[in-house]
Protein backbone atom coordinates (compact mmCIF):
# COMPACT_ATOMS: atom_id res chain seq x y z
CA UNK A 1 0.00 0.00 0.00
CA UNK A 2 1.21 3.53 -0.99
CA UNK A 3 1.35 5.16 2.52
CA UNK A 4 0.52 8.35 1.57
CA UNK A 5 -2.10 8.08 -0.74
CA UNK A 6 -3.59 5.54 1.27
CA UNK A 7 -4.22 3.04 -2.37
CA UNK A 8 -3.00 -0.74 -2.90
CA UNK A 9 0.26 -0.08 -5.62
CA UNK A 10 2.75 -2.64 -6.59
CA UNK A 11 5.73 -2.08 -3.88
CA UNK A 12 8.50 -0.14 -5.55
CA UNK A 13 11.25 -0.46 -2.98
CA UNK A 14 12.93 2.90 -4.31
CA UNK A 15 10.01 4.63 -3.31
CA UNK A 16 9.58 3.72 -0.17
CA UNK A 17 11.86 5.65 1.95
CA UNK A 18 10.36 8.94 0.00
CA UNK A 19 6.90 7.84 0.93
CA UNK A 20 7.77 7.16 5.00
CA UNK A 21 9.04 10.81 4.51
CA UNK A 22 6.37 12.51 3.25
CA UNK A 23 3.64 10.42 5.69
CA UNK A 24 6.04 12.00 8.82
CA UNK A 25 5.88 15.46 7.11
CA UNK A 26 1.95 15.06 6.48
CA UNK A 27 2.17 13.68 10.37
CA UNK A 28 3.97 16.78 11.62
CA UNK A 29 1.87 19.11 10.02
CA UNK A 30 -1.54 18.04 10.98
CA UNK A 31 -0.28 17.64 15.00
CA UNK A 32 1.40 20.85 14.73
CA UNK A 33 -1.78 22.50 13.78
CA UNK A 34 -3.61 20.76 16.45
CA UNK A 35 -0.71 21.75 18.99
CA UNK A 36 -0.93 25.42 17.66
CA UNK A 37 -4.80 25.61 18.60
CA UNK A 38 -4.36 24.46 21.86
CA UNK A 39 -0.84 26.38 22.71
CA UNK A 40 0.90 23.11 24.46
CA UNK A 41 4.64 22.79 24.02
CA UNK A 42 5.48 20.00 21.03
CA UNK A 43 8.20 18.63 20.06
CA UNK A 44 7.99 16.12 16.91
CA UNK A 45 10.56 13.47 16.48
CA UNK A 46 11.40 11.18 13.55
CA UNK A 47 12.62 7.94 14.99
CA UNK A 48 14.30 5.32 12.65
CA UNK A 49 13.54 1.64 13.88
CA UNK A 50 11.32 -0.53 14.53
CA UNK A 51 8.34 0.26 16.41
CA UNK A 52 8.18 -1.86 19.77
CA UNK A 53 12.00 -0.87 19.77
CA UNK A 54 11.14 3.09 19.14
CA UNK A 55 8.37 3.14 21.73
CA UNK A 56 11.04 1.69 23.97
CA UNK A 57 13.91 4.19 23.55
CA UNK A 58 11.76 6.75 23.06
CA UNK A 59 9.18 7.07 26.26
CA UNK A 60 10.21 8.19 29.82
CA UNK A 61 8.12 8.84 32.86
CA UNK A 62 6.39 11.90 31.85
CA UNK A 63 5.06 10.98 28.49
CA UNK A 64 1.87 9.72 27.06
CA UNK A 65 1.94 6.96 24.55
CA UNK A 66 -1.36 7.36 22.20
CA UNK A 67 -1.67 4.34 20.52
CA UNK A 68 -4.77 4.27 17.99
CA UNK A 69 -6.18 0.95 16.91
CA UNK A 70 -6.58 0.39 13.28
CA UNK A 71 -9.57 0.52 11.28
CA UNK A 72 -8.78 -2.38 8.90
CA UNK A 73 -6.15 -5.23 8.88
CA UNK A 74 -4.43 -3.69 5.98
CA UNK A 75 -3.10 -0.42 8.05
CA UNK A 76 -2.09 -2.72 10.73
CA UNK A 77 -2.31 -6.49 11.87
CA UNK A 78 -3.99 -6.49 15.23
CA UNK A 79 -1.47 -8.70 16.82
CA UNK A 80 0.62 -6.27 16.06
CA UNK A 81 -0.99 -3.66 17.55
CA UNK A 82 -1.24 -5.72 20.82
CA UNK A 83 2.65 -5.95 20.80
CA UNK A 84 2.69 -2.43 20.27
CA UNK A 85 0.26 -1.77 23.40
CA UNK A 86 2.33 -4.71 25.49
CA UNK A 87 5.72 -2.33 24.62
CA UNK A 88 4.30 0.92 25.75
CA UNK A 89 3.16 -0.49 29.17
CA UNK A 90 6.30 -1.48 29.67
CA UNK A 91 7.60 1.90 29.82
CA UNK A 92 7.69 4.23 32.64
CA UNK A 93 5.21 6.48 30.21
CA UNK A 94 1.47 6.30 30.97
CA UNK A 95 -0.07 5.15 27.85
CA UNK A 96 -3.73 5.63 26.10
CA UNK A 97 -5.37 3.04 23.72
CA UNK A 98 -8.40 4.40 21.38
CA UNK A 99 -10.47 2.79 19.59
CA UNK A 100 -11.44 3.23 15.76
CA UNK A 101 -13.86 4.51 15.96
CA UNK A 102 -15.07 5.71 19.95
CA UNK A 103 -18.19 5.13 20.71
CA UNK A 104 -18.72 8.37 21.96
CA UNK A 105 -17.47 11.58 22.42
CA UNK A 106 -19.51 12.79 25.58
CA UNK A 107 -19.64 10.85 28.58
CA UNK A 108 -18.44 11.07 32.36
CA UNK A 109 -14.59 9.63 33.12
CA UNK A 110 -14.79 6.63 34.73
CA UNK A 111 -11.92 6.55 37.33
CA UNK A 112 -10.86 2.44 38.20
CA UNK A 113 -9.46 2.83 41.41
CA UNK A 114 -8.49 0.29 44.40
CA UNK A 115 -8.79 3.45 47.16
CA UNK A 116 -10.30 6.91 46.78
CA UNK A 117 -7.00 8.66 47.11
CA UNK A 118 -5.39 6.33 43.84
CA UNK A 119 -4.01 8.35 41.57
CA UNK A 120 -6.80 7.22 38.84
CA UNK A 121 -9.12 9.06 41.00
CA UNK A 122 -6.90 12.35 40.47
CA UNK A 123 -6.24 12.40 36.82
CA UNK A 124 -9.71 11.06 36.09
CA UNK A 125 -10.81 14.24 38.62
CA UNK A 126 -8.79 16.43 36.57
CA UNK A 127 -9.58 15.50 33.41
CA UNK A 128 -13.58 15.30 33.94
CA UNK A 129 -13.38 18.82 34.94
CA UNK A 130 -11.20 20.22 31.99
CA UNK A 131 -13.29 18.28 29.53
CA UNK A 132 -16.45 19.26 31.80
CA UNK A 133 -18.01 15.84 32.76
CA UNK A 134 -18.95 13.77 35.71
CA UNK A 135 -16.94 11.79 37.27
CA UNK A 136 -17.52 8.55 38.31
CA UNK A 137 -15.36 5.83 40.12
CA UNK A 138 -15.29 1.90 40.82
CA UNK A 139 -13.84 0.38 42.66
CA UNK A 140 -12.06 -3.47 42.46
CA UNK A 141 -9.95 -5.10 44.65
CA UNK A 142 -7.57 -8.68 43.76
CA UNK A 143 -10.40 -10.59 44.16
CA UNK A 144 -12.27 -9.34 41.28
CA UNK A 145 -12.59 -10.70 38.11
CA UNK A 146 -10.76 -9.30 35.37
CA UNK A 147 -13.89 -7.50 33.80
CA UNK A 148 -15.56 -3.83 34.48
CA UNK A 149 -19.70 -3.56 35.84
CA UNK A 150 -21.88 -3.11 32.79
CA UNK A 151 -22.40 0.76 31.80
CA UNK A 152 -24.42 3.26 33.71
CA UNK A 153 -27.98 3.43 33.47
CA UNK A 154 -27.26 7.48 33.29
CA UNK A 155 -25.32 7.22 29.86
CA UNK A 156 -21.77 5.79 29.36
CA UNK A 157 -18.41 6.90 29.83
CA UNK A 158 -15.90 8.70 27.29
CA UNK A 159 -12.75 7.25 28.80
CA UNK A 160 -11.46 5.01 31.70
CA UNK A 161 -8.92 6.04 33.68
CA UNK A 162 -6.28 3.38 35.66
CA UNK A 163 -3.02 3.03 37.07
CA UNK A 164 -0.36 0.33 36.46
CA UNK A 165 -0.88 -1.92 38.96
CA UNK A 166 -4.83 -2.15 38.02
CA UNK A 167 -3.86 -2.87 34.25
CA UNK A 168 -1.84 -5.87 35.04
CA UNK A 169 -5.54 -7.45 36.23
CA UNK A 170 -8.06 -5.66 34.05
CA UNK A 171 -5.93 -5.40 30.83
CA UNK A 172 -6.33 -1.85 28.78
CA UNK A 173 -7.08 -3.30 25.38
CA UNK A 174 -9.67 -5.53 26.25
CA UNK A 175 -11.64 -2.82 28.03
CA UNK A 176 -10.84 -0.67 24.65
CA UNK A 177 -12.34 -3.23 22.74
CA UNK A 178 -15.55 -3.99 25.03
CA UNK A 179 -16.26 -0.21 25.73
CA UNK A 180 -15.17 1.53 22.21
CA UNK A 181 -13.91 4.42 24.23
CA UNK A 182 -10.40 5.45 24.91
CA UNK A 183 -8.38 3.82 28.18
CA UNK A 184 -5.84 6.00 30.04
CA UNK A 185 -3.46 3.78 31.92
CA UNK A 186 -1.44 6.18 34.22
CA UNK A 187 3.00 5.68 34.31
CA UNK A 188 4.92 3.29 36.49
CA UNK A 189 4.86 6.44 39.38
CA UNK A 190 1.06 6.20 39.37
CA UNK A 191 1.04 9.99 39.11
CA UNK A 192 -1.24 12.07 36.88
CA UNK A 193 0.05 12.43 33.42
CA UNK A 194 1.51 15.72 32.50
CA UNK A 195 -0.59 18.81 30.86
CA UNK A 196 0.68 21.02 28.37
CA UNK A 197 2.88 19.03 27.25
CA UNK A 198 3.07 16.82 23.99
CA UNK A 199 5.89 14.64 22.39
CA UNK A 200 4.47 14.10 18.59
């Protein structure tokens, strides 16, 4: 597939290190004029190897890993994608999975929490109140299975926040893929992830 027009072509080896570079150009343009809107520092970075070994070297505590699943098996093979996710968690970054496409894009943040003072229940705090939603928070403990209650009867969430230790029971993409809304799992220091701030 010709990456940046997006059409099945016969692969022409030549071309492909001109196509990677445009794609990253087209990338750096359309999150710079996101960034711009919203006045957050950026910084975009071009990083030559493979992924699970970029998302490694790349991501420190501090950072949030988006990770976007893909529409169709032709933009990316969904095991893949799962060794993608299973890469970023094991970074100190906190990482966020979203689905293609969310189910919604209103809804209260649903904070997963084991106490009321996790850190879940602060960055899920903060971000319902920036984005101007309810909050709402369950709890689970180590005896609980490895699934999430069914949806509120008031309407359902727009993302689900956790920490580390919580996503190593109830795992991140299998909540993505149940709920169709994006899943915020917070960096190995369980502290809120960083705002302002965006590596592209």
């Amino acid at each position: 597939i010709r990456l940046n027009e997006r059409q099945w072509r016969p692969i022409e080896f030549r071309n492909q290190k001109t196509d990677l570079e445009n794609c990253a150009a087209i990338a750096r343009q359309t999150f710079d004029e996101i960034a711009r809107t919203t006045g957050v520092v950026r910084r975009f970075e071009v990083v030559h190897a493979r992924m699970m070994e970029a998302i490694a070297s790349a991501s420190v505590e501090g950072d949030v890993v988006v990770l976007v699943e893909p529409r169709s098996p032709a933009q990316f093979a969904q095991e893949t994608f799962a060794e993608a996710v299973a890469a970023a968690l094991a970074t100190p970054a906190a990482v966020m999975v979203v689905p293609s496409p969310v189910a919604r894009e209103r809804g209260h943040i649903l904070a997963v929490s084991e106490t009321a003072e996790d850190e879940s229940v602060v960055s899920a705090a903060a971000i319902a109140a920036a984005a101007n939603e309810r909050l709402e928070i369950v709890a689970t403990t180590d005896r609980d299975a490895p699934t999430l209650a069914p949806r509120s009867a008031r309407g359902g969430e727009r993302m689900i926040v956790m920490t580390r230790r919580i996503s190593a029971r109830l795992t991140p993409l299998s909540i993505m893929a149940g709920r169709r809304v994006p899943v915020l799992v917070l960096g190995m220091s369980d502290g809120p992830p960083p705002v302002g701030t965006t590596n592209e």
